[in-house]
PDB file of N, CA and C in Angstrom:
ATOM      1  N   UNK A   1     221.454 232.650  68.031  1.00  0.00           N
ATOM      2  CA  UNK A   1     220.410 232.283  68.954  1.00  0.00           C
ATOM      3  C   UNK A   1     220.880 232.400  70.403  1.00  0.00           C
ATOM      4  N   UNK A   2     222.039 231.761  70.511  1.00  0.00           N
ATOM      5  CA  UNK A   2     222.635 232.084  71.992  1.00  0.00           C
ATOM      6  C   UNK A   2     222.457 233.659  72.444  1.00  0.00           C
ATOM      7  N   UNK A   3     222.760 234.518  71.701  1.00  0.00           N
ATOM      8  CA  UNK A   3     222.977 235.700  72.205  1.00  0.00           C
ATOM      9  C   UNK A   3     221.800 236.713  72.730  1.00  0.00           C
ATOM     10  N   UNK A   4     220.846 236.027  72.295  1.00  0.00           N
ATOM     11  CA  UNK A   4     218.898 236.265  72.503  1.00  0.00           C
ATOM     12  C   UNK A   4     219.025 235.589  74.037  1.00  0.00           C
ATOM     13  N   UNK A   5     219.211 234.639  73.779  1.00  0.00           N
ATOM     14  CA  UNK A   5     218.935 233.747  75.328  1.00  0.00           C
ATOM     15  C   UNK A   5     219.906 234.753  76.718  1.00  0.00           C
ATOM     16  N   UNK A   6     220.620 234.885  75.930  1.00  0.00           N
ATOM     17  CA  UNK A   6     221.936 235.494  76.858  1.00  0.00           C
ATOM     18  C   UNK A   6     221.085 237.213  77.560  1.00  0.00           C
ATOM     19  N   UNK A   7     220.814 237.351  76.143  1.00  0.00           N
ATOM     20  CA  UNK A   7     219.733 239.150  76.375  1.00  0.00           C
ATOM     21  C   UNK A   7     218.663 238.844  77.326  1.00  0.00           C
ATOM     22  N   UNK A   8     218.080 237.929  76.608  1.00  0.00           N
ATOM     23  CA  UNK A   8     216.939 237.945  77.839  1.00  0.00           C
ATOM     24  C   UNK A   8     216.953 237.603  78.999  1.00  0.00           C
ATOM     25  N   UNK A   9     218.195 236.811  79.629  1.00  0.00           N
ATOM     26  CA  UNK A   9     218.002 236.200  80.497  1.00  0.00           C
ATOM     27  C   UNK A   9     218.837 237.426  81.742  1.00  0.00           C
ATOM     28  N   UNK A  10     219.458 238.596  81.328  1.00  0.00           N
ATOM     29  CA  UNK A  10     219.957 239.741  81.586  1.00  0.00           C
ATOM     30  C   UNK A  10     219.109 240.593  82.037  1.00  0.00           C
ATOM     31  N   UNK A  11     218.034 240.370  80.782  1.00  0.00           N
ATOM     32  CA  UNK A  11     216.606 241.255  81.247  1.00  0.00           C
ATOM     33  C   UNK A  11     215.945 241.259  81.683  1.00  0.00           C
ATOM     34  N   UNK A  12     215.515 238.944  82.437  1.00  0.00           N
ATOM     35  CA  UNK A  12     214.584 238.838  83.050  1.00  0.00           C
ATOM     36  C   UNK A  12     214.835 238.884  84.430  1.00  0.00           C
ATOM     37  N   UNK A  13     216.693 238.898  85.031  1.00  0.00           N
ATOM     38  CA  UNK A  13     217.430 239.051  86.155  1.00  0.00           C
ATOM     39  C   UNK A  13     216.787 240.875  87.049  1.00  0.00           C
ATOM     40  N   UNK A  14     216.285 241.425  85.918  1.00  0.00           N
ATOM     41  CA  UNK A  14     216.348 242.917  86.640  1.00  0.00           C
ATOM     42  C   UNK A  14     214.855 243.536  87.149  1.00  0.00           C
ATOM     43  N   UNK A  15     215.050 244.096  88.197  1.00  0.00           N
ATOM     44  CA  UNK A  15     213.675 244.212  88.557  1.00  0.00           C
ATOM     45  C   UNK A  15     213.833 245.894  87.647  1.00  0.00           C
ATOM     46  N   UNK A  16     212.662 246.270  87.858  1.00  0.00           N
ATOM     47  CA  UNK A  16     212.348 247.815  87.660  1.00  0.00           C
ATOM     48  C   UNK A  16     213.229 248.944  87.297  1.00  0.00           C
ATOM     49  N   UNK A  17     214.104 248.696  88.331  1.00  0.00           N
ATOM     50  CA  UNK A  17     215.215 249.455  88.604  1.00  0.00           C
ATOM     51  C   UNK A  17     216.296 249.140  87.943  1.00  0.00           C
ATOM     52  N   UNK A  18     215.887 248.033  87.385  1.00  0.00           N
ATOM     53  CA  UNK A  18     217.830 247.753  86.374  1.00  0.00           C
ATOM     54  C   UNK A  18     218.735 247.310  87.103  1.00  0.00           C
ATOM     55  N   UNK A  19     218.055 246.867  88.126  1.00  0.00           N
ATOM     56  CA  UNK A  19     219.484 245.922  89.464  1.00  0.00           C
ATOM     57  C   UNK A  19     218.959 244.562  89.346  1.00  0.00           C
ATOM     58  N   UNK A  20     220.160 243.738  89.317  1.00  0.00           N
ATOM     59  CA  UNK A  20     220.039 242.583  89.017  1.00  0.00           C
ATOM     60  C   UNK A  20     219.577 242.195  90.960  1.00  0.00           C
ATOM     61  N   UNK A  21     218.682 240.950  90.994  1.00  0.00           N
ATOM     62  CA  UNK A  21     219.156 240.130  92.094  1.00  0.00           C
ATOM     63  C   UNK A  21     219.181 239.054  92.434  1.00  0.00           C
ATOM     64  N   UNK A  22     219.960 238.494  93.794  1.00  0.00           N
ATOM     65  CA  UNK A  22     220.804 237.594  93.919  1.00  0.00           C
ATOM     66  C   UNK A  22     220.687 237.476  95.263  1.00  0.00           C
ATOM     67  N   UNK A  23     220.288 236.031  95.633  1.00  0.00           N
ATOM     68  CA  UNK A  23     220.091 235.763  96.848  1.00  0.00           C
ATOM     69  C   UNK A  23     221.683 234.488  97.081  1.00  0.00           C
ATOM     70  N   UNK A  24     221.075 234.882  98.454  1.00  0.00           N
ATOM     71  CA  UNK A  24     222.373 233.800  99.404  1.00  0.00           C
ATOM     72  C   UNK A  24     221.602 232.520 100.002  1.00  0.00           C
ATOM     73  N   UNK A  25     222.255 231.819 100.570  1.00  0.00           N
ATOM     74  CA  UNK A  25     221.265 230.976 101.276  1.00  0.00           C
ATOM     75  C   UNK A  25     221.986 230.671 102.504  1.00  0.00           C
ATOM     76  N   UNK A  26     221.165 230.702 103.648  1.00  0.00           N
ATOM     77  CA  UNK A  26     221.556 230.172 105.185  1.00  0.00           C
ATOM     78  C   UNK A  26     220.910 229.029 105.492  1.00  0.00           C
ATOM     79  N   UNK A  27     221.357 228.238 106.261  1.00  0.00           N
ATOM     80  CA  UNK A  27     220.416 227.417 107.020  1.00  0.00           C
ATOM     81  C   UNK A  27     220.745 227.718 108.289  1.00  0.00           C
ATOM     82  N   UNK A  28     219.202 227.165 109.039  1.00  0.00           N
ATOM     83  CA  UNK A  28     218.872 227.506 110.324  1.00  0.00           C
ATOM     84  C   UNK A  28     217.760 226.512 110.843  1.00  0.00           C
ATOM     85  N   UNK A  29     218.311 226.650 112.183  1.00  0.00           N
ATOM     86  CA  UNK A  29     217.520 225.517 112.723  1.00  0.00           C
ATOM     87  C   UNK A  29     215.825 226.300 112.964  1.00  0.00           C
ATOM     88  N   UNK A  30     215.702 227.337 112.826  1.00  0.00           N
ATOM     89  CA  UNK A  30     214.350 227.653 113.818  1.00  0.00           C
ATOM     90  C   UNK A  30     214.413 229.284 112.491  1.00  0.00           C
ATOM     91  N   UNK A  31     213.012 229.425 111.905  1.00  0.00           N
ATOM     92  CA  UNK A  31     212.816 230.797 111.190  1.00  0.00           C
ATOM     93  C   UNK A  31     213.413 232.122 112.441  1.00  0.00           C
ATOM     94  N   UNK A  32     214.170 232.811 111.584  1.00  0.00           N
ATOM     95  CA  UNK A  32     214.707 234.041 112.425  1.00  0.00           C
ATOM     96  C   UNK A  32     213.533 235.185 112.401  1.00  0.00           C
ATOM     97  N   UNK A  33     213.389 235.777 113.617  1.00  0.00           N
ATOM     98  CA  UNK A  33     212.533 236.769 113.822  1.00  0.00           C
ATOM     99  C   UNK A  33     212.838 238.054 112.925  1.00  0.00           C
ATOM    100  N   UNK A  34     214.171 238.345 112.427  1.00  0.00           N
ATOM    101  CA  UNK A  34     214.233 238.947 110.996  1.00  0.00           C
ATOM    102  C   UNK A  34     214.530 238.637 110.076  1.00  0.00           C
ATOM    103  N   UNK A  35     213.648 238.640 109.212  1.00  0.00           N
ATOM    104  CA  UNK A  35     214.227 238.118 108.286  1.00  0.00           C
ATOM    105  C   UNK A  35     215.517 239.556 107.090  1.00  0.00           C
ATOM    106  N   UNK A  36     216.292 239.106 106.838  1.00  0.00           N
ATOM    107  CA  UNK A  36     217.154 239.829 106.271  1.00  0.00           C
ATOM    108  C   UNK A  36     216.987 239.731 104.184  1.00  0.00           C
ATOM    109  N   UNK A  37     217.014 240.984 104.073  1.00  0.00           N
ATOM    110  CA  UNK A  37     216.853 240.908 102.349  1.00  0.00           C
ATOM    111  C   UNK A  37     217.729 240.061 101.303  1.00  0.00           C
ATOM    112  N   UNK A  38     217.452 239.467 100.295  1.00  0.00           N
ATOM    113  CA  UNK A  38     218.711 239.020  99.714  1.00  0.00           C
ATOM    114  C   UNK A  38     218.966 237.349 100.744  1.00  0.00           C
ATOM    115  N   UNK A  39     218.338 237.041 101.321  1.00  0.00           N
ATOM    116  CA  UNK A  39     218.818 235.878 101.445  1.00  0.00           C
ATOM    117  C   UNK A  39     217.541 234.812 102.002  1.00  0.00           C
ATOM    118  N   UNK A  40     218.066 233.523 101.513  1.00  0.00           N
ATOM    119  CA  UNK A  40     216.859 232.869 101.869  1.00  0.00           C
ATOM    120  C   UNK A  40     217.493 231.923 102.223  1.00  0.00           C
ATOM    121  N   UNK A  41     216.599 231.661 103.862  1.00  0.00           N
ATOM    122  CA  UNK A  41     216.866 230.593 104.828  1.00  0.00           C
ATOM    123  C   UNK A  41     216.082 229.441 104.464  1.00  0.00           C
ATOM    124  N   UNK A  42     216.901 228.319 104.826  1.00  0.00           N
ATOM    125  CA  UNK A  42     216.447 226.976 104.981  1.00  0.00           C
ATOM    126  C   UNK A  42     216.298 226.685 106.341  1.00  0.00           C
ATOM    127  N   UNK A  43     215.217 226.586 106.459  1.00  0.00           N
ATOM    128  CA  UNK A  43     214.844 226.279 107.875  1.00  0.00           C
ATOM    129  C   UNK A  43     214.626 224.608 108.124  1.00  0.00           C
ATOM    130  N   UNK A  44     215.204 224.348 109.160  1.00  0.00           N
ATOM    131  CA  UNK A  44     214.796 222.842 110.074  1.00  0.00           C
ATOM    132  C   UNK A  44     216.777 222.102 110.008  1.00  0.00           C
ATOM    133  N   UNK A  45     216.363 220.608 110.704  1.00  0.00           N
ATOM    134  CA  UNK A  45     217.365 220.111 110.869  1.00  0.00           C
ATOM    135  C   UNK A  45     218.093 219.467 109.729  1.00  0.00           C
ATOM    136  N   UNK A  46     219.080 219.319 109.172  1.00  0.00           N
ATOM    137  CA  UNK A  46     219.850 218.044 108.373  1.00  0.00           C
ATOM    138  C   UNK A  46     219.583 216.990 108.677  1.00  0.00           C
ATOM    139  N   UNK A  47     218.949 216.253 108.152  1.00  0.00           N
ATOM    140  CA  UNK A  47     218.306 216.905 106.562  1.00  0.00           C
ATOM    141  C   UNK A  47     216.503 216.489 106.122  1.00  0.00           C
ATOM    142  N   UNK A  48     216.056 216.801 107.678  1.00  0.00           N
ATOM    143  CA  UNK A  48     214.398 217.118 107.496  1.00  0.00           C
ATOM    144  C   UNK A  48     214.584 218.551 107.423  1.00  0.00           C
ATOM    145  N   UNK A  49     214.592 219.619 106.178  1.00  0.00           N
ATOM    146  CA  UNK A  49     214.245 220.857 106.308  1.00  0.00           C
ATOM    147  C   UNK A  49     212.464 220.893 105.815  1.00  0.00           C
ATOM    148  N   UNK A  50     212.078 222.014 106.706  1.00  0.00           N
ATOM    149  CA  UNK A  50     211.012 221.935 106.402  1.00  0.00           C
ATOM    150  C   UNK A  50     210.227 223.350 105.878  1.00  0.00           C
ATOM    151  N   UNK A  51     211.292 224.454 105.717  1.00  0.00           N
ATOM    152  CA  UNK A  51     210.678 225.420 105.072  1.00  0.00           C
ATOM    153  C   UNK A  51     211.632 226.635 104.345  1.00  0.00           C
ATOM    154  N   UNK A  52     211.638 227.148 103.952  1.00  0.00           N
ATOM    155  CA  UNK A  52     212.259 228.050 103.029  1.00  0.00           C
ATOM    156  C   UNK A  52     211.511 229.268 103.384  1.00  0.00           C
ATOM    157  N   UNK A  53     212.309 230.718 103.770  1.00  0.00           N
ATOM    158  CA  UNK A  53     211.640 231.756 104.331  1.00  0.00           C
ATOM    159  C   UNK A  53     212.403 232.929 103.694  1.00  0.00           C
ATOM    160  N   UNK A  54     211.703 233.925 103.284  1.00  0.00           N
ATOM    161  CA  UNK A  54     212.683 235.004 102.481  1.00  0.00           C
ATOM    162  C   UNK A  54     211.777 236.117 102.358  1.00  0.00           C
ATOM    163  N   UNK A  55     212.304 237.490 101.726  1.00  0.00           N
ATOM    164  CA  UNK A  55     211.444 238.501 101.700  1.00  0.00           C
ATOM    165  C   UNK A  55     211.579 238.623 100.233  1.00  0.00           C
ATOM    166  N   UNK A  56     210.308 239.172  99.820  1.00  0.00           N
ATOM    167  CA  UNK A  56     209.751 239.051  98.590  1.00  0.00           C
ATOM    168  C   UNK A  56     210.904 239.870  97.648  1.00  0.00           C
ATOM    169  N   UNK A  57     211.470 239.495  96.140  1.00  0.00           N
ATOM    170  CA  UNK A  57     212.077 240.195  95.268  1.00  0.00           C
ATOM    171  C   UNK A  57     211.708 241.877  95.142  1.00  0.00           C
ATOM    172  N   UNK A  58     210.356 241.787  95.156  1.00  0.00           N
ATOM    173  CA  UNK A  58     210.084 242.957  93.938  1.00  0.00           C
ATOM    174  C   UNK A  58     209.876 244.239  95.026  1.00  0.00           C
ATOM    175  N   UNK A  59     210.470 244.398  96.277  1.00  0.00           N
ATOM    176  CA  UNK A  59     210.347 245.226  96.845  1.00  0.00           C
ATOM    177  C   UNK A  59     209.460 245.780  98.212  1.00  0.00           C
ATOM    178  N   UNK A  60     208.220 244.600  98.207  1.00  0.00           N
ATOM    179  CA  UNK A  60     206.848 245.041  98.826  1.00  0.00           C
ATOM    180  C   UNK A  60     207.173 244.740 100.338  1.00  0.00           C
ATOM    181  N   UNK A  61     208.663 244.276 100.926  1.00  0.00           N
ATOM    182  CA  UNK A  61     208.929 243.191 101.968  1.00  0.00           C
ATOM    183  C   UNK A  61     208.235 242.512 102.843  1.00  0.00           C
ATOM    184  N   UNK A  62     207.244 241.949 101.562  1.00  0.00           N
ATOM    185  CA  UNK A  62     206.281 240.942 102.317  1.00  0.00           C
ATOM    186  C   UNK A  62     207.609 239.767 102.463  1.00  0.00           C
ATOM    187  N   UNK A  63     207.035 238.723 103.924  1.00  0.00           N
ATOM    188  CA  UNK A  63     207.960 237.467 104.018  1.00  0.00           C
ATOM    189  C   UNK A  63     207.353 236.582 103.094  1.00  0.00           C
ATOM    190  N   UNK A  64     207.795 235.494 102.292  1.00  0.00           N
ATOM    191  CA  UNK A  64     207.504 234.213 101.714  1.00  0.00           C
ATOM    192  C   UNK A  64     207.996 233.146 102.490  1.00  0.00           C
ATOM    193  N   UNK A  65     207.008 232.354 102.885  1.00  0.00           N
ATOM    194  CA  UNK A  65     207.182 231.016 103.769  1.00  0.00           C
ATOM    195  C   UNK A  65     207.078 229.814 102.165  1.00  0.00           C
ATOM    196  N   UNK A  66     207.847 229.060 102.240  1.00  0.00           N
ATOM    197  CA  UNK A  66     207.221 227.859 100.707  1.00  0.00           C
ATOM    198  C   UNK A  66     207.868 226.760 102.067  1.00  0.00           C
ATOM    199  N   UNK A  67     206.747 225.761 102.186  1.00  0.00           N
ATOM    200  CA  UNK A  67     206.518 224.842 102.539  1.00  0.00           C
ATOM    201  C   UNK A  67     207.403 223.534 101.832  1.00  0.00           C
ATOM    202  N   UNK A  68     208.354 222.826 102.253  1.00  0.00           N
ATOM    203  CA  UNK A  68     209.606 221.774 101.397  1.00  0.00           C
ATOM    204  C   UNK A  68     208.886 220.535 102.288  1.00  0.00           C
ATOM    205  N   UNK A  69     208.191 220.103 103.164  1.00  0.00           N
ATOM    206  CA  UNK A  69     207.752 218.938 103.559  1.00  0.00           C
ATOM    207  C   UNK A  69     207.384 217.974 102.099  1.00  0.00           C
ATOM    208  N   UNK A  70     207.852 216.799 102.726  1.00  0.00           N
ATOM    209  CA  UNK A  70     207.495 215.556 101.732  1.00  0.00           C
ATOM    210  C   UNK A  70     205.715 215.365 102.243  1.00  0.00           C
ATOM    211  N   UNK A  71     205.249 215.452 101.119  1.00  0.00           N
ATOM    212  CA  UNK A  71     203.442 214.700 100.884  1.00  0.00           C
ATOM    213  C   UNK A  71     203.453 216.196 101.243  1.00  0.00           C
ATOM    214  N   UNK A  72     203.313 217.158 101.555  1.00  0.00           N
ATOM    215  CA  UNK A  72     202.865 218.508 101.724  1.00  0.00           C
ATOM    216  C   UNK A  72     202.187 218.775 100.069  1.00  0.00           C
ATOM    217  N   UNK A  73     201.066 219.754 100.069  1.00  0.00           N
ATOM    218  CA  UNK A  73     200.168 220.405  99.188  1.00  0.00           C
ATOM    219  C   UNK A  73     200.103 221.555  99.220  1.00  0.00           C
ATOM    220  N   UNK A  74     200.287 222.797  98.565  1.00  0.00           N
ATOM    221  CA  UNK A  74     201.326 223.127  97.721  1.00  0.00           C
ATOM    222  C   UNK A  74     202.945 222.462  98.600  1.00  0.00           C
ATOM    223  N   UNK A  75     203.968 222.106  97.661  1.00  0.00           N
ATOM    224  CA  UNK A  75     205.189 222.116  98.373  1.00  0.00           C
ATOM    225  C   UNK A  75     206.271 222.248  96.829  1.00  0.00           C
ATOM    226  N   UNK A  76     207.423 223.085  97.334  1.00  0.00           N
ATOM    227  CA  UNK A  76     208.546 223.377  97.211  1.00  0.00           C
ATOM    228  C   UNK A  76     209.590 222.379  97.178  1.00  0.00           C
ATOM    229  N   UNK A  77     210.879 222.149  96.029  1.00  0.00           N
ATOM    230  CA  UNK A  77     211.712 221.400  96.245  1.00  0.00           C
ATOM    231  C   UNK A  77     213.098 223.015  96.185  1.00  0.00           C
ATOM    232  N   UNK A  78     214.175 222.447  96.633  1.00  0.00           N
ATOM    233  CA  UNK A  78     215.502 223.156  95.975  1.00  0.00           C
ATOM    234  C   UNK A  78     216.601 222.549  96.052  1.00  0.00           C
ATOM    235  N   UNK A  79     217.645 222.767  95.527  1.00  0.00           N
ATOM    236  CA  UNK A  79     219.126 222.564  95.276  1.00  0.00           C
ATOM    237  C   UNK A  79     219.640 223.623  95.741  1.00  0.00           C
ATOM    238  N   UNK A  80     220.610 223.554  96.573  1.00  0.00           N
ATOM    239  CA  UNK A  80     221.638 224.182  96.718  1.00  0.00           C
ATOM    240  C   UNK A  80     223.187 223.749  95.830  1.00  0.00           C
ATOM    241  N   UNK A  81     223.954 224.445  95.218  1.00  0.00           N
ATOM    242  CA  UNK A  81     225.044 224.027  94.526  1.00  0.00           C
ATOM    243  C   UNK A  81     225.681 224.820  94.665  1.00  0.00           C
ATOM    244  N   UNK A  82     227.235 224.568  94.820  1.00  0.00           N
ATOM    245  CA  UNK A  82     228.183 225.880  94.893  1.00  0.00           C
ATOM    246  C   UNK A  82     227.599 226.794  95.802  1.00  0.00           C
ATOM    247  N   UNK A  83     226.910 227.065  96.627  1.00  0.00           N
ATOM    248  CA  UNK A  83     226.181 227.764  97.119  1.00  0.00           C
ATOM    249  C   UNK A  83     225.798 228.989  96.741  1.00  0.00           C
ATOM    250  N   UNK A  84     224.903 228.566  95.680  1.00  0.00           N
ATOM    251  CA  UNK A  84     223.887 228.836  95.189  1.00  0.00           C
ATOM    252  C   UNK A  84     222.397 227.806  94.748  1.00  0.00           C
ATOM    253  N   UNK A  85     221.313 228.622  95.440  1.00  0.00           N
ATOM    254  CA  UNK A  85     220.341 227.915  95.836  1.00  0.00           C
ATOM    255  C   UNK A  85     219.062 227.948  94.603  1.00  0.00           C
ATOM    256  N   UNK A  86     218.273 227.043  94.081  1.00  0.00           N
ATOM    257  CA  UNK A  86     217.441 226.720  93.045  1.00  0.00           C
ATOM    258  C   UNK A  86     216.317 226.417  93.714  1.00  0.00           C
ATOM    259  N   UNK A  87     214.962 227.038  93.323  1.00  0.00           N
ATOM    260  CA  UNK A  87     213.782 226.527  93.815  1.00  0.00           C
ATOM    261  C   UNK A  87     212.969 226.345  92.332  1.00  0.00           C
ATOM    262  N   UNK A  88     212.073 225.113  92.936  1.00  0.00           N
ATOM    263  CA  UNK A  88     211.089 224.976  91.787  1.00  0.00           C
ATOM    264  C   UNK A  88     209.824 224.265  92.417  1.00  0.00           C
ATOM    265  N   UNK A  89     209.211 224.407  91.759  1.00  0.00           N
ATOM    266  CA  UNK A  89     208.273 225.262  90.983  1.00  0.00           C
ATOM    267  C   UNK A  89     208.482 226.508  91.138  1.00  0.00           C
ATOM    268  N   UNK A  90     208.273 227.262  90.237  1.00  0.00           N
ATOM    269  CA  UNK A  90     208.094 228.965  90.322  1.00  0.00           C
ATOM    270  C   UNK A  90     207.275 229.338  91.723  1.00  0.00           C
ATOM    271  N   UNK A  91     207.498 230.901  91.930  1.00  0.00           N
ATOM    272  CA  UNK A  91     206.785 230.945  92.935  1.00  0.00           C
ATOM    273  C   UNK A  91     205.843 232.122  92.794  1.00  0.00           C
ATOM    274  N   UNK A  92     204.427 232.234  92.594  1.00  0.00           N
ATOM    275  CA  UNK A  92     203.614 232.803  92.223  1.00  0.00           C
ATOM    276  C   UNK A  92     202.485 233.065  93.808  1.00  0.00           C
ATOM    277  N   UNK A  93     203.071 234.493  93.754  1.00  0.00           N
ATOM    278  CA  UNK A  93     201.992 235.036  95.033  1.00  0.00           C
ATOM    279  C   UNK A  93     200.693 235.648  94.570  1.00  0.00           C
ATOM    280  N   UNK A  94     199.993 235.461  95.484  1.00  0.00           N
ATOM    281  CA  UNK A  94     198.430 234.979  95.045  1.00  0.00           C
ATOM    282  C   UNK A  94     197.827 236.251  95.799  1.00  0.00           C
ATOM    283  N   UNK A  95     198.359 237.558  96.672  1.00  0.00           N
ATOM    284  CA  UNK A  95     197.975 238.102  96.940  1.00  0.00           C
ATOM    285  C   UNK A  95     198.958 238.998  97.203  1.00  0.00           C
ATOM    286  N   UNK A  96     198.145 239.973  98.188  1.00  0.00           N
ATOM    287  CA  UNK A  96     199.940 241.323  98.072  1.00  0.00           C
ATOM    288  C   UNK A  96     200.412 241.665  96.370  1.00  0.00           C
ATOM    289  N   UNK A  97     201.199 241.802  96.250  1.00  0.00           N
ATOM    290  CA  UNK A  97     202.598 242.352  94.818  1.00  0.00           C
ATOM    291  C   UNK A  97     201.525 241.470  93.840  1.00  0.00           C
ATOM    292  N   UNK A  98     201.559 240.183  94.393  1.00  0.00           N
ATOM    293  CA  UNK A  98     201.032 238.988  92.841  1.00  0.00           C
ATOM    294  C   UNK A  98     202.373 239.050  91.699  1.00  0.00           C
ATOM    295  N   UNK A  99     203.436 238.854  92.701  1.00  0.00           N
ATOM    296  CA  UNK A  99     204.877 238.416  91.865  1.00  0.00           C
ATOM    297  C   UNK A  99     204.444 237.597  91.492  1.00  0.00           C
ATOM    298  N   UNK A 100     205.791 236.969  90.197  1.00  0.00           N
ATOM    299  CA  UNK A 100     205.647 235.674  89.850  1.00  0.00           C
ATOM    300  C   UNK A 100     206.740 235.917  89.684  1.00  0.00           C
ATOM    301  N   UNK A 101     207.970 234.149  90.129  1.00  0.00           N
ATOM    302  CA  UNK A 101     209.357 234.823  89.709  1.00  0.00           C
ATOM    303  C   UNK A 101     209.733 233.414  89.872  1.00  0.00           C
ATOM    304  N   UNK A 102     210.938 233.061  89.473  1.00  0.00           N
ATOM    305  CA  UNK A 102     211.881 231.685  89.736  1.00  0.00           C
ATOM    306  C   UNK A 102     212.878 232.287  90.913  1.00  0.00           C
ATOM    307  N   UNK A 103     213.320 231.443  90.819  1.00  0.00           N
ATOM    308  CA  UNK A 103     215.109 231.610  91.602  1.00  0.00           C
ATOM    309  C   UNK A 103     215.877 230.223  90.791  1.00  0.00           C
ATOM    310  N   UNK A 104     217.069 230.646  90.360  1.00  0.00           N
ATOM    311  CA  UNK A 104     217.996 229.670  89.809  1.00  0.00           C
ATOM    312  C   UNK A 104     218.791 230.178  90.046  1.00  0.00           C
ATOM    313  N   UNK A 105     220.168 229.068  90.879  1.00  0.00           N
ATOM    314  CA  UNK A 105     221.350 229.689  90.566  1.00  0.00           C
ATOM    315  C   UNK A 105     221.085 230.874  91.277  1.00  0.00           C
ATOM    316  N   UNK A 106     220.361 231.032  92.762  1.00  0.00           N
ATOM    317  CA  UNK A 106     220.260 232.503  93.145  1.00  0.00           C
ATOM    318  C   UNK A 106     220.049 233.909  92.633  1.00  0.00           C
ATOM    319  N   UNK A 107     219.698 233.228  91.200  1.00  0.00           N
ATOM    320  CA  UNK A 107     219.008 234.492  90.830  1.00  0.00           C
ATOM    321  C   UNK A 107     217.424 234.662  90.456  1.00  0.00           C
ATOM    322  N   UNK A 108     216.892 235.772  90.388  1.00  0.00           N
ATOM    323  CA  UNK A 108     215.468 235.662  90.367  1.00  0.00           C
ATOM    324  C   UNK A 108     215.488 236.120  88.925  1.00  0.00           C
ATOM    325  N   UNK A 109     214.277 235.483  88.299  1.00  0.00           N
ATOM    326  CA  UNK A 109     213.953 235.269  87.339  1.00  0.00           C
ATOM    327  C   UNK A 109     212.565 235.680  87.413  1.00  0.00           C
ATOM    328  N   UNK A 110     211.910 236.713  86.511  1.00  0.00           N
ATOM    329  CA  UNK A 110     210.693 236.815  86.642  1.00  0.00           C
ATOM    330  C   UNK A 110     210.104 236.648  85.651  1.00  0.00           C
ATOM    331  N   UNK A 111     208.794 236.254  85.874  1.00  0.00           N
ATOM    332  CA  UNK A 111     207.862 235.472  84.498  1.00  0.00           C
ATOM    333  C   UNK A 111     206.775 236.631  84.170  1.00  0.00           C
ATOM    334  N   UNK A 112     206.923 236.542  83.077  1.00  0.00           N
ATOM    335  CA  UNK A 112     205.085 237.818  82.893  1.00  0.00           C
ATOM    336  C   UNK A 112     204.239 236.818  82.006  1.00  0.00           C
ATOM    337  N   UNK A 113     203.594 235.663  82.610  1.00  0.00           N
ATOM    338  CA  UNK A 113     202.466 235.611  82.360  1.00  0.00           C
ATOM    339  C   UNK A 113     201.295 235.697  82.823  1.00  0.00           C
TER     340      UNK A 113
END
């Protein structure tokens, strides 16, 4: 059974192309006017952050803003560990691409439902 989990989770790491990816994480006081691929900023001060900003996985380089404010509607939590960064809830774009994908452990995870 492990070795299924192990397959798929190999398979759900890869976009299209058969490249795995893997984000970094920065923090920053103020969203950067570029945003750079492969990595996703935490934006605001220690430790009111108040947004998470990145360019989309699957290629389209739309930006993703997810909103981390407390009482905020939709809102975003994450972990950073080892530095490597976890967001949850999934993040499902509602227009543009209409990804749907995780991030764990800096890696993206994509869902097909």
């Amino acid at each position: 059974m492990k070795n299924w989990f192990r397959s798929f989770d190999r398979y759900s790491t890869k976009t299209s192309l058969g490249e795995r990816i893997f984000y970094k994480c920065k923090y920053c006081g103020e969203e950067p006017d570029d945003i750079a691929e492969r990595i996703i900023y935490i934006v605001g001060q220690r430790p009111h952050y108040w947004m998470l900003s990145f360019k989309c996985p699957c290629g389209c380089k739309e930006t993703i803003s997810l909103n981390i404010l407390k009482g905020a509607n939709p809102r975003w939590r994450f972990i950073v560990r080892w530095r490597r960064i976890t967001i949850y809830p999934s993040i499902w774009r509602k227009v543009g691409c209409k990804s749907h994908f995780h991030v764990r452990k800096g890696k993206v995870q994509w869902s097909y439902i």
